[in-house]
Every structure is written in C-alpha cells, then in structure tokens.
PDB file of N, CA and C in Angstrom:
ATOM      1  N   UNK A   1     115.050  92.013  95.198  1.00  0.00           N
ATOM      2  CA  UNK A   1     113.657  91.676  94.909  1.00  0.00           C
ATOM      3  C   UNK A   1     113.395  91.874  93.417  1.00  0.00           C
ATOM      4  N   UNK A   2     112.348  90.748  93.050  1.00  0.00           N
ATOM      5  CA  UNK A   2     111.700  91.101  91.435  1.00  0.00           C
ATOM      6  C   UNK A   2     111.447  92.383  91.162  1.00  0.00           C
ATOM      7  N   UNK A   3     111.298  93.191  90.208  1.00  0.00           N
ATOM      8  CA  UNK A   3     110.106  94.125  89.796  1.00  0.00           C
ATOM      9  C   UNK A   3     109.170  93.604  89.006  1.00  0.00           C
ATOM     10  N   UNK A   4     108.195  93.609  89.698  1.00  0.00           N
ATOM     11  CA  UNK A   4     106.831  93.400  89.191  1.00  0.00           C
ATOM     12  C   UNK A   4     106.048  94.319  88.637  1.00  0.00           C
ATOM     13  N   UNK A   5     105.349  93.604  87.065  1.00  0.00           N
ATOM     14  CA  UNK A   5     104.758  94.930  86.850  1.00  0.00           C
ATOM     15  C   UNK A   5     103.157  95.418  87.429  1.00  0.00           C
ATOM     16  N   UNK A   6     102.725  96.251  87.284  1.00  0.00           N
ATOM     17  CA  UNK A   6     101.667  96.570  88.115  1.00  0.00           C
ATOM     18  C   UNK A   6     100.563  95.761  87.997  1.00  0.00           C
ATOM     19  N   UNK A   7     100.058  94.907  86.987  1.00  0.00           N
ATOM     20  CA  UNK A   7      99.245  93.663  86.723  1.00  0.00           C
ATOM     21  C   UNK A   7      99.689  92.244  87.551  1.00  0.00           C
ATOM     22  N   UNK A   8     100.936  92.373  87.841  1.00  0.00           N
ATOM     23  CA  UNK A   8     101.589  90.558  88.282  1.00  0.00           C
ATOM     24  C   UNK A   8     100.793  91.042  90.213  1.00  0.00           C
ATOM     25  N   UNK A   9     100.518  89.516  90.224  1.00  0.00           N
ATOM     26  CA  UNK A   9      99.675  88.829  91.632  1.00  0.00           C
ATOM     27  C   UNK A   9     101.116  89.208  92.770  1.00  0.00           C
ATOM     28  N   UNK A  10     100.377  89.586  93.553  1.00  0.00           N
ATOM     29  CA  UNK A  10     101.337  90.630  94.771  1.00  0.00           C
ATOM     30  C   UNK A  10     101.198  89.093  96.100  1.00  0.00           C
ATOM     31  N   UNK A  11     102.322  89.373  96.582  1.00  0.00           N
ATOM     32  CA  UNK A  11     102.247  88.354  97.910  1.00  0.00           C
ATOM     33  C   UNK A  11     102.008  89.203  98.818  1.00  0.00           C
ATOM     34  N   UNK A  12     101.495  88.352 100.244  1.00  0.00           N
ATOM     35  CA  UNK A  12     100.528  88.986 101.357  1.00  0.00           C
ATOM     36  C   UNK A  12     101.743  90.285 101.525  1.00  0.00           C
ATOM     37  N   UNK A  13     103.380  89.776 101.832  1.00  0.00           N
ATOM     38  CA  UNK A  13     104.806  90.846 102.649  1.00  0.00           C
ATOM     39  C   UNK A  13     104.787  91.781 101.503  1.00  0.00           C
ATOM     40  N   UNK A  14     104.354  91.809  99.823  1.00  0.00           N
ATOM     41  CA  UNK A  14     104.811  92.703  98.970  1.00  0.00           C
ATOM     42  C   UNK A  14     103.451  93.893  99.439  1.00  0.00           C
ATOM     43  N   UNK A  15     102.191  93.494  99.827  1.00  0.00           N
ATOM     44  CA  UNK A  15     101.334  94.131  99.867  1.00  0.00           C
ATOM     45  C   UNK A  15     101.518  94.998 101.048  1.00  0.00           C
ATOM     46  N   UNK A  16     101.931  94.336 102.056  1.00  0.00           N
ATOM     47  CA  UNK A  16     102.003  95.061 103.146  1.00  0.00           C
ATOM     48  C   UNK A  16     102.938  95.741 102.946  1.00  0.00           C
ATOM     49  N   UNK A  17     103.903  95.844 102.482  1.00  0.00           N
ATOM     50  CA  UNK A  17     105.251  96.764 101.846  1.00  0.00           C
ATOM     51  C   UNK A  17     104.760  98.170 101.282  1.00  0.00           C
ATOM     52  N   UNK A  18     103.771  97.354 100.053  1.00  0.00           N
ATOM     53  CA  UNK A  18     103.431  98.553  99.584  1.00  0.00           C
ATOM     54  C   UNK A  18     102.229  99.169 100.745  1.00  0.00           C
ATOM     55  N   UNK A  19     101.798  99.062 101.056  1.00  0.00           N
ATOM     56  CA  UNK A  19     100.969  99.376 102.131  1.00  0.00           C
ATOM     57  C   UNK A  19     101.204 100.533 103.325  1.00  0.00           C
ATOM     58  N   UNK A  20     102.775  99.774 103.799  1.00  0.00           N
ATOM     59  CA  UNK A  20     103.933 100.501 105.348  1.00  0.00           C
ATOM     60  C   UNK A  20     103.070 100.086 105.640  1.00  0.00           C
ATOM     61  N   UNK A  21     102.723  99.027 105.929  1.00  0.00           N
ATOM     62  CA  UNK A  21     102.156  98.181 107.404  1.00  0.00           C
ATOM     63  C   UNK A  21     103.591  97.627 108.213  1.00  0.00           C
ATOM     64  N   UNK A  22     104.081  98.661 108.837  1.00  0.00           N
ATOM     65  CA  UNK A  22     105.365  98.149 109.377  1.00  0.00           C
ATOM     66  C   UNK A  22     105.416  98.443 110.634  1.00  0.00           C
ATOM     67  N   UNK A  23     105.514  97.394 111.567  1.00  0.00           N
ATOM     68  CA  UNK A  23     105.848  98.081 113.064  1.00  0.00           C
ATOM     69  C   UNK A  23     107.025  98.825 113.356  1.00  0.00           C
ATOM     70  N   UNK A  24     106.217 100.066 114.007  1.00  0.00           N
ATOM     71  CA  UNK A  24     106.971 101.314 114.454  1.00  0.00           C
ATOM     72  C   UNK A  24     108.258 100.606 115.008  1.00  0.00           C
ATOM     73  N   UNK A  25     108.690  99.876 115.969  1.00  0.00           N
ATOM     74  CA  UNK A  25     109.720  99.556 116.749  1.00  0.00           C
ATOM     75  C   UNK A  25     110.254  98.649 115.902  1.00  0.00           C
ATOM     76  N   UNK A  26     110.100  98.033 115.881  1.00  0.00           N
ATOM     77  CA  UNK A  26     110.892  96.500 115.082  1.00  0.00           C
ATOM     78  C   UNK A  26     111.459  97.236 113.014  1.00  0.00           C
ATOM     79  N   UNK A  27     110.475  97.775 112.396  1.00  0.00           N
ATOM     80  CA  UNK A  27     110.268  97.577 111.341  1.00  0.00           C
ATOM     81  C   UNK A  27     110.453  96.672 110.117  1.00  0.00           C
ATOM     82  N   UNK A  28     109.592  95.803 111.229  1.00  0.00           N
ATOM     83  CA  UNK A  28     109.110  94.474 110.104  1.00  0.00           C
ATOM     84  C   UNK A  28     107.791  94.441 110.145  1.00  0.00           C
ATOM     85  N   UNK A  29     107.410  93.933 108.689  1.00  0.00           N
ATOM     86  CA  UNK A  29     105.990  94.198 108.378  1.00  0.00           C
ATOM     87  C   UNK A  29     104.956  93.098 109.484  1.00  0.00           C
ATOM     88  N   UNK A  30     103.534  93.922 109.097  1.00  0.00           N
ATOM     89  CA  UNK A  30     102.516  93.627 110.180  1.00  0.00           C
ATOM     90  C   UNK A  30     101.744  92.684 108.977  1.00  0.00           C
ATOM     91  N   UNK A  31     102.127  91.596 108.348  1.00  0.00           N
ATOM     92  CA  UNK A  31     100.723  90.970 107.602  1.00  0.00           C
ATOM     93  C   UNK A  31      99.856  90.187 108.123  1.00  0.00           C
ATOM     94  N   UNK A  32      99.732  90.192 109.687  1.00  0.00           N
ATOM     95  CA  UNK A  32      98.615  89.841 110.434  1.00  0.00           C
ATOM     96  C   UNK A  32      97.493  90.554 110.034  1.00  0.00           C
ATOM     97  N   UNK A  33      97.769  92.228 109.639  1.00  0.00           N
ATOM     98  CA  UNK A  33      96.825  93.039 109.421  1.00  0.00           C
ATOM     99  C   UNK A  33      96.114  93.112 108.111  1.00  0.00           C
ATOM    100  N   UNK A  34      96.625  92.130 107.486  1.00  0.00           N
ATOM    101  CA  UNK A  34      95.655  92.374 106.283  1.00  0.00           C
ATOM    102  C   UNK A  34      94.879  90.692 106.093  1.00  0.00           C
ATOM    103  N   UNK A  35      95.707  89.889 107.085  1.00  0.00           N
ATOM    104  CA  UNK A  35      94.720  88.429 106.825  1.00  0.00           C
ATOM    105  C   UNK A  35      93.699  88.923 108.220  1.00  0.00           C
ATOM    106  N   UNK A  36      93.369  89.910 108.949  1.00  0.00           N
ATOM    107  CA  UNK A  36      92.699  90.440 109.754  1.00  0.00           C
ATOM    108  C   UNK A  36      91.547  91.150 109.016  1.00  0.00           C
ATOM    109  N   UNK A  37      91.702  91.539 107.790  1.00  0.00           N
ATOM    110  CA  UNK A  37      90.949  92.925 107.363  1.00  0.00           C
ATOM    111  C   UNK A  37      90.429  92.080 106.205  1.00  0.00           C
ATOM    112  N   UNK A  38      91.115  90.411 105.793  1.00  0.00           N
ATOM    113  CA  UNK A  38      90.112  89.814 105.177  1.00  0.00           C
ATOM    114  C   UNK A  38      89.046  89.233 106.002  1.00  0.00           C
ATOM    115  N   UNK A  39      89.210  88.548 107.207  1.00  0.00           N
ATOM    116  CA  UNK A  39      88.191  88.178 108.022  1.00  0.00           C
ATOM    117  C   UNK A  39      87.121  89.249 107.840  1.00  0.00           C
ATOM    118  N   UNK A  40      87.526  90.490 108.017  1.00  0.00           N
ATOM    119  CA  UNK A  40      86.692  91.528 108.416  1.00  0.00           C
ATOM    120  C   UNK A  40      85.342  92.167 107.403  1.00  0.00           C
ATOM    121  N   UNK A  41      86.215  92.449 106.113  1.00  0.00           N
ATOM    122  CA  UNK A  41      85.840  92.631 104.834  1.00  0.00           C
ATOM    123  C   UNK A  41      85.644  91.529 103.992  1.00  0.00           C
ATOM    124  N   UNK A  42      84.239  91.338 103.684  1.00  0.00           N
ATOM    125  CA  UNK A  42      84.115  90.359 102.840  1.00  0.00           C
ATOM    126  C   UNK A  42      84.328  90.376 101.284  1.00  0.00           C
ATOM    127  N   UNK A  43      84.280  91.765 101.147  1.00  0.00           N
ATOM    128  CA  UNK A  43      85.014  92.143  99.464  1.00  0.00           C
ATOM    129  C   UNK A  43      86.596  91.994  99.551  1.00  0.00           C
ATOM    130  N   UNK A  44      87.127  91.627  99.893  1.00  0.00           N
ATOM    131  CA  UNK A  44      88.605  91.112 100.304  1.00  0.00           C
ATOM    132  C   UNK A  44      88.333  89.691  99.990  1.00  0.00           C
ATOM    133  N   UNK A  45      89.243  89.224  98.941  1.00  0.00           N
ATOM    134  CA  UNK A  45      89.649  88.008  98.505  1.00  0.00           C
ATOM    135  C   UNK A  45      90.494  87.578  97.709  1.00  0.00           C
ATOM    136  N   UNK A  46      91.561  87.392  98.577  1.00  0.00           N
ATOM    137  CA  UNK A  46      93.465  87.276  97.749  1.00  0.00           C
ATOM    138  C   UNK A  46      92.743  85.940  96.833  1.00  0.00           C
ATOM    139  N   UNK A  47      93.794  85.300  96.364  1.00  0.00           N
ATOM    140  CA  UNK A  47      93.767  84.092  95.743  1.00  0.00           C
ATOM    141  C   UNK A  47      94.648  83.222  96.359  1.00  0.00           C
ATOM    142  N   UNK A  48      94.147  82.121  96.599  1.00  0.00           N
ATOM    143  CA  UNK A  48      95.099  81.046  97.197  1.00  0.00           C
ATOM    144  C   UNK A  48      95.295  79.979  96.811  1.00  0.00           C
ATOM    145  N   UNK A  49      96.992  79.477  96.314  1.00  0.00           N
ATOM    146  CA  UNK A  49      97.048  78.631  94.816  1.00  0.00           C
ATOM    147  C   UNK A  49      97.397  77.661  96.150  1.00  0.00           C
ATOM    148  N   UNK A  50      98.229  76.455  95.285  1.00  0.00           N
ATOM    149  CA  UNK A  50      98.247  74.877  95.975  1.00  0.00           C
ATOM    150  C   UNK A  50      99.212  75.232  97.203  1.00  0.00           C
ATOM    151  N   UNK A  51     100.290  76.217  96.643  1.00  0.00           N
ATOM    152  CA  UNK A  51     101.351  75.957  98.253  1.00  0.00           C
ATOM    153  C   UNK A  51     100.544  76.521  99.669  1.00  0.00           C
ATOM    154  N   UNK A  52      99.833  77.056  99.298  1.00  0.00           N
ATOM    155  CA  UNK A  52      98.991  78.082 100.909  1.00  0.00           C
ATOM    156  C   UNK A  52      98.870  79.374 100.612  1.00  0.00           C
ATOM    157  N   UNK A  53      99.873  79.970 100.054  1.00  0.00           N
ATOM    158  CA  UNK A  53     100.403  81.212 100.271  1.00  0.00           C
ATOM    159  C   UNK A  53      99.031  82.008  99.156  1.00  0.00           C
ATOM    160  N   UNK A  54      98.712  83.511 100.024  1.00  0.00           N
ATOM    161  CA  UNK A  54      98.047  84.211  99.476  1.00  0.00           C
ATOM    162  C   UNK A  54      98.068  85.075  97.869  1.00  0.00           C
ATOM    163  N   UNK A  55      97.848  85.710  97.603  1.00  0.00           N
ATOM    164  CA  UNK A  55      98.034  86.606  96.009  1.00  0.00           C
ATOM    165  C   UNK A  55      97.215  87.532  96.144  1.00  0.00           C
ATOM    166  N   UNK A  56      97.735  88.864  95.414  1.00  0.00           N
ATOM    167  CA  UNK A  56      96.611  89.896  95.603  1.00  0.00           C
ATOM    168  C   UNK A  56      96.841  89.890  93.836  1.00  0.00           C
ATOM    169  N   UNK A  57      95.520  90.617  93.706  1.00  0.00           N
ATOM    170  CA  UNK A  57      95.378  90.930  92.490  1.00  0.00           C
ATOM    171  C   UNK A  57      95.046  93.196  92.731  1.00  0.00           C
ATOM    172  N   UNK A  58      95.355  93.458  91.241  1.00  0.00           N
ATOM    173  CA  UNK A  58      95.415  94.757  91.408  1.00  0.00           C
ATOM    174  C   UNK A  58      94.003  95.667  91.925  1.00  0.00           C
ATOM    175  N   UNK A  59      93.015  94.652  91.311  1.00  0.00           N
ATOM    176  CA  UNK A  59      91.414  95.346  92.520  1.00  0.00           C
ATOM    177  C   UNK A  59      91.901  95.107  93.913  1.00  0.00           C
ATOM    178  N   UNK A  60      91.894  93.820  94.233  1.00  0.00           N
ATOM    179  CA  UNK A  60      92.210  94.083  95.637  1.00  0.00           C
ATOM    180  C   UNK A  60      93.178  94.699  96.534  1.00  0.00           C
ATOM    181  N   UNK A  61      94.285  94.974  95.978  1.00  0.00           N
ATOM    182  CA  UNK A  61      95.095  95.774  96.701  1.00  0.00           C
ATOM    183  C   UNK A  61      94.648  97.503  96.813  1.00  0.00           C
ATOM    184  N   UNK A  62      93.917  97.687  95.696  1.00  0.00           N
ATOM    185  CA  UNK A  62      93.430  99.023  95.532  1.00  0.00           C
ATOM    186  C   UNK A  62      91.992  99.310  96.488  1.00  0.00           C
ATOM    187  N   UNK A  63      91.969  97.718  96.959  1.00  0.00           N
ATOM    188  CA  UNK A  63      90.421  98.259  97.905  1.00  0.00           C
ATOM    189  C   UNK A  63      91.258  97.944  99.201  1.00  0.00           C
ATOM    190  N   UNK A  64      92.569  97.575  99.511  1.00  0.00           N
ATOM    191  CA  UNK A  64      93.505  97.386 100.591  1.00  0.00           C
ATOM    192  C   UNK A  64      93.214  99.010 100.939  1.00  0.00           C
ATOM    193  N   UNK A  65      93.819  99.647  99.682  1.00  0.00           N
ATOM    194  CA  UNK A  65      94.400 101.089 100.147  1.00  0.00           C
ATOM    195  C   UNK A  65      93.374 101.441 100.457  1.00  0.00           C
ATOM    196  N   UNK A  66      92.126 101.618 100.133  1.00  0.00           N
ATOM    197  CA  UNK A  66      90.522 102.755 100.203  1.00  0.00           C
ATOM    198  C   UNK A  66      90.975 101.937 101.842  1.00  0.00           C
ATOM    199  N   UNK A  67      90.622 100.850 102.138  1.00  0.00           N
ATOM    200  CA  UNK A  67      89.985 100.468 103.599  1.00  0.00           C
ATOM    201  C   UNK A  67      91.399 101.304 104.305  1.00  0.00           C
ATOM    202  N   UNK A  68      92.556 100.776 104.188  1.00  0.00           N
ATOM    203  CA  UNK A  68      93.850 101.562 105.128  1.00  0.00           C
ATOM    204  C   UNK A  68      93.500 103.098 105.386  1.00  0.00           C
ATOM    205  N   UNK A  69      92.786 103.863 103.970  1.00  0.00           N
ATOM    206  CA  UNK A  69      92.976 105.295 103.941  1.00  0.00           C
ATOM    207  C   UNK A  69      91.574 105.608 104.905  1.00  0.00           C
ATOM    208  N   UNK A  70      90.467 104.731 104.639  1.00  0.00           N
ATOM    209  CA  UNK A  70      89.391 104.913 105.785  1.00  0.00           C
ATOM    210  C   UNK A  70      89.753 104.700 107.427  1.00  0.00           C
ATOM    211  N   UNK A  71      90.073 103.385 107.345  1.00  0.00           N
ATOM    212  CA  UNK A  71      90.990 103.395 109.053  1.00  0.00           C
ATOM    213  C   UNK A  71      91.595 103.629 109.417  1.00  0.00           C
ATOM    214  N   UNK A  72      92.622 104.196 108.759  1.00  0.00           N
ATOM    215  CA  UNK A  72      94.050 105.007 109.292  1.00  0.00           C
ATOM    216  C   UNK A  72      94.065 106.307 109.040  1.00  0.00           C
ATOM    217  N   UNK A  73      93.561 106.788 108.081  1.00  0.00           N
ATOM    218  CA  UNK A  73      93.719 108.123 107.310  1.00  0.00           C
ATOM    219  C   UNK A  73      92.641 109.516 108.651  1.00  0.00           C
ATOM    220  N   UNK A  74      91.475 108.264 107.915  1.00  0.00           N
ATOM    221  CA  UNK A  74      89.933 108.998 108.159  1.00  0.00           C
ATOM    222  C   UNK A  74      89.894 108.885 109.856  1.00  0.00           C
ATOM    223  N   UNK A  75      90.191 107.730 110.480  1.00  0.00           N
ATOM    224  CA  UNK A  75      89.791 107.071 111.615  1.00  0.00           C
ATOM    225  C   UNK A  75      88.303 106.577 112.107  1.00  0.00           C
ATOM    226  N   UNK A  76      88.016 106.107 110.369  1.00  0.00           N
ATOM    227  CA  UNK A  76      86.107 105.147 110.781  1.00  0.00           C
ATOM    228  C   UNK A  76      86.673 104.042 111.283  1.00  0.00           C
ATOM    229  N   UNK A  77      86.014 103.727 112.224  1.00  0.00           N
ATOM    230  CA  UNK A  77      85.228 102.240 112.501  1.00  0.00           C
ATOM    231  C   UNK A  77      85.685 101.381 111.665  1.00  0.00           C
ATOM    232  N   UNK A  78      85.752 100.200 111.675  1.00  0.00           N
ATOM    233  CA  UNK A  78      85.900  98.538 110.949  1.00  0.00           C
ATOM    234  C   UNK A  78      83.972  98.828 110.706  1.00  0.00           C
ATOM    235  N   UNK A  79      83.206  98.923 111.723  1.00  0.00           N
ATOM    236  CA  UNK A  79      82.053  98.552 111.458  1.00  0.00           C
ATOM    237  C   UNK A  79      81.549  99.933 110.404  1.00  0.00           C
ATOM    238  N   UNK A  80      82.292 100.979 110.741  1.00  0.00           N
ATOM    239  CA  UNK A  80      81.808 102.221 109.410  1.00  0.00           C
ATOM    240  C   UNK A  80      82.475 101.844 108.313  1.00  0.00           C
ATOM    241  N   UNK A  81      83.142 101.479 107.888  1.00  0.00           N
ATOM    242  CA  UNK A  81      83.612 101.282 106.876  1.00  0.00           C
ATOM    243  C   UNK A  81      83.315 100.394 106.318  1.00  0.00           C
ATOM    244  N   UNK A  82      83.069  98.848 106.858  1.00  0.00           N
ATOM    245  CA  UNK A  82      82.078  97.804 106.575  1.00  0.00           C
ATOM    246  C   UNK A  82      80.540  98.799 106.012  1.00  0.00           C
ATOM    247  N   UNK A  83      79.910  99.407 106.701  1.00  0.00           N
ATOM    248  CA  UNK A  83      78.775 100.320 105.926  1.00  0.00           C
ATOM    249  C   UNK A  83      79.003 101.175 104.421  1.00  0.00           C
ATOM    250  N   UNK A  84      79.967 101.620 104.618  1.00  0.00           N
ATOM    251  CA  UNK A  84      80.232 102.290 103.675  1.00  0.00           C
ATOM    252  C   UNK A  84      80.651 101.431 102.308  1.00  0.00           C
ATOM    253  N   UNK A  85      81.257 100.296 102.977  1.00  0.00           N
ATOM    254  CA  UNK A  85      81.688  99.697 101.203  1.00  0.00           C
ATOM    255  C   UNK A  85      80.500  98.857 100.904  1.00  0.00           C
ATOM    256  N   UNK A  86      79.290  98.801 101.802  1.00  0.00           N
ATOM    257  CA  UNK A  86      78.330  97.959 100.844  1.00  0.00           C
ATOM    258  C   UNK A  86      77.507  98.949 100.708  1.00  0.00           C
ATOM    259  N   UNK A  87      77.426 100.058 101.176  1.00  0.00           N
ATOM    260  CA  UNK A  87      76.136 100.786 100.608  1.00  0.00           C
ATOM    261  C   UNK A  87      76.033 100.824  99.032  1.00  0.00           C
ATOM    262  N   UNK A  88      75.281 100.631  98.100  1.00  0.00           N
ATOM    263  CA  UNK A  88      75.246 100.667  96.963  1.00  0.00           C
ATOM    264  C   UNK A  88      75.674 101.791  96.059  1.00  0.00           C
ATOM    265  N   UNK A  89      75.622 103.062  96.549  1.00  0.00           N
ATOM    266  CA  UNK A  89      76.093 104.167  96.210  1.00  0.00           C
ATOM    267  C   UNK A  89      77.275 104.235  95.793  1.00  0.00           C
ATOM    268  N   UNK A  90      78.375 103.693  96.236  1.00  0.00           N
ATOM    269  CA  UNK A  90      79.652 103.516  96.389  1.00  0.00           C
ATOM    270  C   UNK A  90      80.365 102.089  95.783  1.00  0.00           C
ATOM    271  N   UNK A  91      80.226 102.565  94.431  1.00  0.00           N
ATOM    272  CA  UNK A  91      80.785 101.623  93.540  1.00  0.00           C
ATOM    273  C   UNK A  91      82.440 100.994  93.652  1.00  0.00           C
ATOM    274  N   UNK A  92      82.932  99.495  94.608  1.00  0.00           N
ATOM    275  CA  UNK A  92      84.285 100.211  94.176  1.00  0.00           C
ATOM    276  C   UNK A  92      84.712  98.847  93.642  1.00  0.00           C
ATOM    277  N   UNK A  93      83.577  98.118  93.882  1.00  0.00           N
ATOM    278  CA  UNK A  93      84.242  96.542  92.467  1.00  0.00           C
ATOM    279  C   UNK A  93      84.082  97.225  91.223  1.00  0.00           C
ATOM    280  N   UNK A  94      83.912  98.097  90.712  1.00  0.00           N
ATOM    281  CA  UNK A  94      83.289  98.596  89.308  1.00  0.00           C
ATOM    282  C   UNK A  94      84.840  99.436  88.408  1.00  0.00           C
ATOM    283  N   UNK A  95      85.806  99.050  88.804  1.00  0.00           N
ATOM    284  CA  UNK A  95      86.706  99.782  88.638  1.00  0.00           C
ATOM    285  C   UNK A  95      87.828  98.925  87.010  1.00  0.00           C
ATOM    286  N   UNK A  96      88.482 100.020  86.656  1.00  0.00           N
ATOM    287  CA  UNK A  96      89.232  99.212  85.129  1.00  0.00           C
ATOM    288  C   UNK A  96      90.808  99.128  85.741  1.00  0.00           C
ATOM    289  N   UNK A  97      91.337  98.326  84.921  1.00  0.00           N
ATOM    290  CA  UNK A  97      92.987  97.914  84.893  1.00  0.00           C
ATOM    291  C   UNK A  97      93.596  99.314  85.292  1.00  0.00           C
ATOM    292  N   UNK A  98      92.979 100.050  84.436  1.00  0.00           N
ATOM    293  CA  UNK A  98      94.384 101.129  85.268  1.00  0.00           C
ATOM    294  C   UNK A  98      93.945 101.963  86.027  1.00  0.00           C
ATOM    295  N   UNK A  99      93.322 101.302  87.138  1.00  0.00           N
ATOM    296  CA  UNK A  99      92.830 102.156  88.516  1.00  0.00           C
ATOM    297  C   UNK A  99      94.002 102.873  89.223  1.00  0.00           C
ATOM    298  N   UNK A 100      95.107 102.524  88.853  1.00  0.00           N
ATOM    299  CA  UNK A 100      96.375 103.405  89.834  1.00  0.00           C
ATOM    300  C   UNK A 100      96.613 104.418  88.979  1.00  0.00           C
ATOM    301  N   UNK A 101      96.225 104.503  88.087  1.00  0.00           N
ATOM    302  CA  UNK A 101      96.894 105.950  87.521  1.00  0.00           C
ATOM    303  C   UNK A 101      95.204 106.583  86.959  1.00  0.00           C
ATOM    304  N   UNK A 102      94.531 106.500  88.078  1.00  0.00           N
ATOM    305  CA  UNK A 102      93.172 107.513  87.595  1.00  0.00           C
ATOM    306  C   UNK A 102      93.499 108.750  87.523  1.00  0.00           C
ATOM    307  N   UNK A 103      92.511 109.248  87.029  1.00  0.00           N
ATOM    308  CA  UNK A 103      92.431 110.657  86.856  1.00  0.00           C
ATOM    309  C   UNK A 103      92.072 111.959  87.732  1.00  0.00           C
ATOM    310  N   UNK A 104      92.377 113.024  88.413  1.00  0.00           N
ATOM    311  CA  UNK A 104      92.203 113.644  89.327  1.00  0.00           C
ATOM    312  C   UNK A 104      90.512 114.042  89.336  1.00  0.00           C
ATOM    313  N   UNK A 105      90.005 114.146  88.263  1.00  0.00           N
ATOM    314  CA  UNK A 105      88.356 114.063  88.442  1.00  0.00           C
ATOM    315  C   UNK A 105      87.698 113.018  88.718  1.00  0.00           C
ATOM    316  N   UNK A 106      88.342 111.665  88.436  1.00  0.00           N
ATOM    317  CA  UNK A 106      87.589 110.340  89.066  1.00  0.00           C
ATOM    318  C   UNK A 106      87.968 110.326  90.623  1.00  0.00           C
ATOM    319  N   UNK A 107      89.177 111.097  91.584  1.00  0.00           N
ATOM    320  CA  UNK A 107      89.326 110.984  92.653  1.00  0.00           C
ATOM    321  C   UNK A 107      88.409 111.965  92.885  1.00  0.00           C
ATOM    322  N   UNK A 108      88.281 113.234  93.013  1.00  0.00           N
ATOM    323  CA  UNK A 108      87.567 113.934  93.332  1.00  0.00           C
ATOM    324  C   UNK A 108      85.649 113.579  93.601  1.00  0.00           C
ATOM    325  N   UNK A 109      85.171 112.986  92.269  1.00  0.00           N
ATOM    326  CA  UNK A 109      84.194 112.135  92.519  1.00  0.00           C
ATOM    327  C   UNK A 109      83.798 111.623  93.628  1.00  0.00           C
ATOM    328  N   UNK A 110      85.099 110.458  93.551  1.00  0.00           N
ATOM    329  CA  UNK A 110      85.116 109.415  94.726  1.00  0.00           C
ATOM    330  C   UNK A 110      84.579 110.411  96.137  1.00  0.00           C
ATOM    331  N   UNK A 111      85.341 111.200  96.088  1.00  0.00           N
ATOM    332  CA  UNK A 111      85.903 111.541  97.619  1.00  0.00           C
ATOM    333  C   UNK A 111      84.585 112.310  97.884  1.00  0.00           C
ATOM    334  N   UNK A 112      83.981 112.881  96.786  1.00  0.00           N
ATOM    335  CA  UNK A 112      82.466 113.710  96.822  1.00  0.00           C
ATOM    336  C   UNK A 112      81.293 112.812  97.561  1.00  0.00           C
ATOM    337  N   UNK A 113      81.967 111.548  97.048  1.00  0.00           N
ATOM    338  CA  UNK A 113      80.695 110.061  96.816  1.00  0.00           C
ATOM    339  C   UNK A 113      81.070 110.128  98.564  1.00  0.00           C
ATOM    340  N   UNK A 114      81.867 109.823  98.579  1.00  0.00           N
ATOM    341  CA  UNK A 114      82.318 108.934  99.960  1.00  0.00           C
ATOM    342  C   UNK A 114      81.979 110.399 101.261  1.00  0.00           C
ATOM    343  N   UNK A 115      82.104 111.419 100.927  1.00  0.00           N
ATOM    344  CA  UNK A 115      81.857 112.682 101.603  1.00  0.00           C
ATOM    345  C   UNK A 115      80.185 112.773 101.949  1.00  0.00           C
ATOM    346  N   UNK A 116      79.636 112.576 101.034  1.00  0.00           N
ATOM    347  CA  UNK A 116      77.812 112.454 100.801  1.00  0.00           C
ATOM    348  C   UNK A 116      77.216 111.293 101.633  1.00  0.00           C
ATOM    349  N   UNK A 117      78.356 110.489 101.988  1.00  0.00           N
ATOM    350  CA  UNK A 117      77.625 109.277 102.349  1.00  0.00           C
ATOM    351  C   UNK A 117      78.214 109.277 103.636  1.00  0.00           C
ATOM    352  N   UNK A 118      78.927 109.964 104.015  1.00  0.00           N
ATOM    353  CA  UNK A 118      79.493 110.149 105.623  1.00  0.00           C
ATOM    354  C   UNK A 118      78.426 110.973 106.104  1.00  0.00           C
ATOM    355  N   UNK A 119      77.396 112.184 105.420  1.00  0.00           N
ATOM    356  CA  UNK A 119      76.917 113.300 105.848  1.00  0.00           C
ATOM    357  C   UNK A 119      75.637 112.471 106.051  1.00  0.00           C
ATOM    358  N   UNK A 120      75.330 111.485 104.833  1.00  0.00           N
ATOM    359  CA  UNK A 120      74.273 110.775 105.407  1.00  0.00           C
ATOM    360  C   UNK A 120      74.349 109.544 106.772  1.00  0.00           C
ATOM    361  N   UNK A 121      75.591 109.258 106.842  1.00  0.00           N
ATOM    362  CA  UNK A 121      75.580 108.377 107.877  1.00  0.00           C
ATOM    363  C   UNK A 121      75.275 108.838 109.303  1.00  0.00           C
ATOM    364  N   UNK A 122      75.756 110.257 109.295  1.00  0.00           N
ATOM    365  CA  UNK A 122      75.909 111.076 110.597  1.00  0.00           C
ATOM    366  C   UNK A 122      74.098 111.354 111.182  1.00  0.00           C
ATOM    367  N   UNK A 123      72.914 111.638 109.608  1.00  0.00           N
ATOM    368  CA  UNK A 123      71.830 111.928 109.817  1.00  0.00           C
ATOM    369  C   UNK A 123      71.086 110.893 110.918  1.00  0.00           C
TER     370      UNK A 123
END
C-alpha cells in the first residue's frame, strides 16, 4: 500500500482500516458502516469524484472517529449523538489542519464540553 500523508483524500477501505471497522470472524473490513453513518449523520460528507468511489478528507475522518468513539466507546444512541453534534455548544466543524496532533488541553476541553452536555441531556 501507498503511504499517504496525513492531508491526502482517504478511500471509504483506508478509512475503515484506520478506523478497525473489521469483522470479528472474517477480518475484512465493514465499509457498509460508514456509508451507513453517512445516511445517518448529515455532517458526514466524503467527496465523490467521476469514477463513484468515495474520499475522505482529514475533517471528516476526524468526525468518523468522535461519532465511532460516541457509539462504540461511550454506547449513545445514533439518535444521541445526532443531538449532540448539532447542539451548538459543541463546535466540531470549527477545527484546523492539524487536528490529529492536538494538544492534551484542547482534548480535555472537548471531553469537559461533551461531559456538560451529556449532564444536560440527562436533565
């Protein structure tokens, strides 16, 4: 395989790679699950050039991971997590080029943000 650098447009199998969206038994990747989680999520939007085939760009794979780490991690809802990424509070189109190598106080933030807004969801 290429190495790509962290800016170059990711295909649907590289995403799910990076992802381990891999079925337990078989281990071959699941990219049903992420043309699933675009239906789902409307801030999800690969790019799709003339042959068909999808492209991620580095925002979107980084809002791949937030939604994976909410539904898999956390275990919200499709429909909580749909709440959570539009509440306005929760900035996460607002992000720069080198969102993968943030800083341990911009995660912490996050996780404060996203913590505050679970406590309000529960009210």
């Amino acid at each position: 395989m290429i190495n790509k650098t962290n800016n170059a447009y990711k295909t649907i199998g590289e995403v799910a790679e990076l992802l381990n969206l891999k079925n337990k038994k078989t281990g071959r990747l699941n990219t049903y699950i992420l043309r699933f989680w675009e239906k789902e999520f409307k801030q999800l939007k690969p790019y799709f050039l003339n042959n068909g085939r999808r492209y991620y760009d580095k925002k979107t794979i980084n809002l791949l991971v937030e939604i994976k780490y909410l539904l898999k991690e956390k275990g919200m809802t499709i429909k909580g997590v749909k709440k959570l990424l539009n509440d306005k509070r929760l900035i996460l189109d607002d992000r720069s080029d080198d969102h993968i190598s943030m800083s341990n106080k911009f995660l912490k933030d996050r996780l404060t943000k996203i913590s505050n807004i679970l406590k309000d969801l529960k009210k």
